[in-house]
Protein backbone atom coordinates (compact mmCIF):
# COMPACT_ATOMS: atom_id res chain seq x y z
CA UNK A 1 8.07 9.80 15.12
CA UNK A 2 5.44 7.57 15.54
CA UNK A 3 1.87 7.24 14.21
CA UNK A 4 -1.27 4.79 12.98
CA UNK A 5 -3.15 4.59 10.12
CA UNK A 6 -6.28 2.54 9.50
CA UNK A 7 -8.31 1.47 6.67
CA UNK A 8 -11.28 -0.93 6.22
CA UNK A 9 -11.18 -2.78 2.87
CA UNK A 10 -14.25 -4.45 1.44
CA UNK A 11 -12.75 -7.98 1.05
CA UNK A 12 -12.15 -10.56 3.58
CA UNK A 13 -9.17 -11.23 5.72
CA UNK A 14 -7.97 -13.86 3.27
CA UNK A 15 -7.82 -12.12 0.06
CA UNK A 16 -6.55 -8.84 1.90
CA UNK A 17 -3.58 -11.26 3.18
CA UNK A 18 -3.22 -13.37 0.37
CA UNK A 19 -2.68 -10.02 -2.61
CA UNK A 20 -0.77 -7.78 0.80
CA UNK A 21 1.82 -11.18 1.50
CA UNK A 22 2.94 -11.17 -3.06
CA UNK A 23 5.69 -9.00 -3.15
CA UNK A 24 4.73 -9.12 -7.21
CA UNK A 25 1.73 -7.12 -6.22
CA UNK A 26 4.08 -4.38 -4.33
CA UNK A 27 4.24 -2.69 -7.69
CA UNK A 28 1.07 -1.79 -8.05
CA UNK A 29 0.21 -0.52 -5.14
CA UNK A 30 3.61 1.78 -4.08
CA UNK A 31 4.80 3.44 -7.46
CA UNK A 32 7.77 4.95 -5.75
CA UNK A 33 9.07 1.57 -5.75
CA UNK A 34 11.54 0.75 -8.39
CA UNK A 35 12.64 -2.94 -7.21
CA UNK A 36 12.44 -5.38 -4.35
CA UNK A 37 14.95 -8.09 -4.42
CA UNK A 38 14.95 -11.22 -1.98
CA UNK A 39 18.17 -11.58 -0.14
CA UNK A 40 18.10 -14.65 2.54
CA UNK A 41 15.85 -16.21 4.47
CA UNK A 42 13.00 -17.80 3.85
CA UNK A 43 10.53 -15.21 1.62
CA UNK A 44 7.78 -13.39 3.94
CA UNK A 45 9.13 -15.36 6.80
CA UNK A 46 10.98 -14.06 10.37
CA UNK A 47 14.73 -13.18 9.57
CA UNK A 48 13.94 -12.93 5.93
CA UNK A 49 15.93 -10.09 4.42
CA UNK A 50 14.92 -8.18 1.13
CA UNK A 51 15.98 -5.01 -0.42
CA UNK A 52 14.11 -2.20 -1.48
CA UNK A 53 14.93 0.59 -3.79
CA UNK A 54 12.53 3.98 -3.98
CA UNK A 55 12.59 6.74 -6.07
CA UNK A 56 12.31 9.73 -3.85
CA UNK A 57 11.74 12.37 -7.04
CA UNK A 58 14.72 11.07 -8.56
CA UNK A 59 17.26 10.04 -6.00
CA UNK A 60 17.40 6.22 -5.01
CA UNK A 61 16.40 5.49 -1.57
CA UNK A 62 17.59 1.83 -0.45
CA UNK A 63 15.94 0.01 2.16
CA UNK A 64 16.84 -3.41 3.96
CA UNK A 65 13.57 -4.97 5.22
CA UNK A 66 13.72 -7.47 7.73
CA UNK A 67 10.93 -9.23 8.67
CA UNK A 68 10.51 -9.37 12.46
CA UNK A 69 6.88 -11.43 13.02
CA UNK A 70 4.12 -13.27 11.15
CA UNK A 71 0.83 -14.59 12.07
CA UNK A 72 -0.78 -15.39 9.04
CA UNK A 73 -3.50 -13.64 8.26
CA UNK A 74 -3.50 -11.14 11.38
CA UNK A 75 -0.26 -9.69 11.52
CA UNK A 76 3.33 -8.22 9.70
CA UNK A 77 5.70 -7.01 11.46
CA UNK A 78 9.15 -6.00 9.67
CA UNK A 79 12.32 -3.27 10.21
CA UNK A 80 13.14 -1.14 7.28
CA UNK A 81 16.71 0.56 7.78
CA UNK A 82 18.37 3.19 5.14
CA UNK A 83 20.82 5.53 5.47
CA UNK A 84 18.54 8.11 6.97
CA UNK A 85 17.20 5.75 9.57
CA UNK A 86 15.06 2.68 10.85
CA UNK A 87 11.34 1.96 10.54
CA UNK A 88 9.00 -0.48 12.54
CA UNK A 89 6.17 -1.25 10.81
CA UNK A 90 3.61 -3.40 12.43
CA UNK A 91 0.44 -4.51 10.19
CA UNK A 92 -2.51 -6.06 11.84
CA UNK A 93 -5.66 -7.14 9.88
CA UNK A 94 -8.44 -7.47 11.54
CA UNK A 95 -11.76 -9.42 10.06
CA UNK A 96 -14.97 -7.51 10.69
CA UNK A 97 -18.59 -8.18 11.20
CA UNK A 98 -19.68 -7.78 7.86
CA UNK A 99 -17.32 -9.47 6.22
CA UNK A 100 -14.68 -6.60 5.77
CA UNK A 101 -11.04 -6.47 7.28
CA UNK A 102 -9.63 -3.60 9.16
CA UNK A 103 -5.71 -2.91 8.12
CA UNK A 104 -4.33 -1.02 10.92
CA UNK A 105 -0.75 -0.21 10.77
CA UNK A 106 1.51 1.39 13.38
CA UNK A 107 4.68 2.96 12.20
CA UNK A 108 7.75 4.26 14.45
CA UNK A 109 10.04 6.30 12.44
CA UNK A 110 14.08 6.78 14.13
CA UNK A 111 15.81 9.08 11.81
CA UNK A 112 19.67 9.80 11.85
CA UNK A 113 21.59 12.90 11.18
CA UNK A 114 19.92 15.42 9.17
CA UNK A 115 16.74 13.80 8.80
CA UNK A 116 15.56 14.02 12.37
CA UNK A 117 15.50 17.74 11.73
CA UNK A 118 14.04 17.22 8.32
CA UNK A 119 11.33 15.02 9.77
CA UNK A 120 9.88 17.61 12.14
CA UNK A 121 8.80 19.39 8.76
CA UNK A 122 7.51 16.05 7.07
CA UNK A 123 5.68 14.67 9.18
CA UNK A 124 2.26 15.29 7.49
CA UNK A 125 3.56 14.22 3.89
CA UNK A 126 4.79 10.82 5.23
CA UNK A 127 1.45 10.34 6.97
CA UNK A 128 0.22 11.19 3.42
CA UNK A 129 2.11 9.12 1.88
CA UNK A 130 1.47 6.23 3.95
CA UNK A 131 -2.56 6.96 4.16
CA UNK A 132 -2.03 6.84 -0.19
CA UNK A 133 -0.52 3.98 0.05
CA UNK A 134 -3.24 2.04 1.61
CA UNK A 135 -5.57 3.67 -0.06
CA UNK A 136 -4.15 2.32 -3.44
CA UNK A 137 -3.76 -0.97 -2.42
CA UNK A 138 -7.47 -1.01 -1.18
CA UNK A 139 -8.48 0.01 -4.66
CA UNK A 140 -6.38 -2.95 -5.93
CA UNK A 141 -7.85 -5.52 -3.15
CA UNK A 142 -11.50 -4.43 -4.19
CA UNK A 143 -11.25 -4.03 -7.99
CA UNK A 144 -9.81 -7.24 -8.21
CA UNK A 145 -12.65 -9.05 -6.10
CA UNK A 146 -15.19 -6.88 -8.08
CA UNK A 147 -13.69 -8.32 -11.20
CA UNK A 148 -13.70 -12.04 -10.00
CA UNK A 149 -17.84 -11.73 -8.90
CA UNK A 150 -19.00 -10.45 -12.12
């Protein structure tokens, strides 16, 4: 399953990069997420490996992100693998005219077993979930640069 979401967030390319790249700020922006914990590698870097644990209403989802690509600030590329699968996640930012940057991210979803079948009926709520999630950290970007100019 594959799909792209897009959000313009009023803050430049720099501050979008600089809050998006602090895994601190992961927290506040995907509440599912319990803990991320650097493995090896260099942090935010290719071959870097973390681990991610969700709470998917109540059961522990754990996810190995690797990151695959980085071009500071345009693009984040990174694999995501679970038991139920493996996610690409590519996450281009994109400076605007006015000032604004464009977060554009393209997702491929491969799901194993079960979940393949499950996914056919969840498609919508994980493009839900992933349209929330930008939208929260877009709220975080531009409350915390409204909060710097006053």
């Amino acid at each position: 399953m594959k799909h792209k979401t897009e959000i313009v967030i009023d803050a430049s390319r720099a501050i979008v990069w600089r809050l998006f790249d602090d895994p601190d700020r992961l927290l506040q922006w995907q509440p599912a997420l319990k803990s991320f914990n650097h493995k090896s590698g260099t942090p935010g870097q290719p071959d870097a490996i973390s681990e991610l644990v969700y709470d998917e209403n109540g059961r522990d989802v754990i996810m190995t992100e690797t990151i695959t690509a980085r071009r500071e600030p345009d693009f984040l590329g990174g694999t995501y693998e679970s038991k139920w699968g493996t996610i690409v996640i590519f996450n281009r930012f994109e400076a605007t005219d006015d000032g604004k940057t464009r977060w554009v991210v393209h997702t491929n979803y491969s799901f194993k077993g079960f979940m393949k079948i499950m996914a056919l009926f969840m498609r919508k709520s994980i493009i839900r979930r992933t349209e929330t999630d930008l939208n929260r950290f877009k709220l975080l970007v531009e409350t915390e640069v409204a909060g710097k100019s006053s």
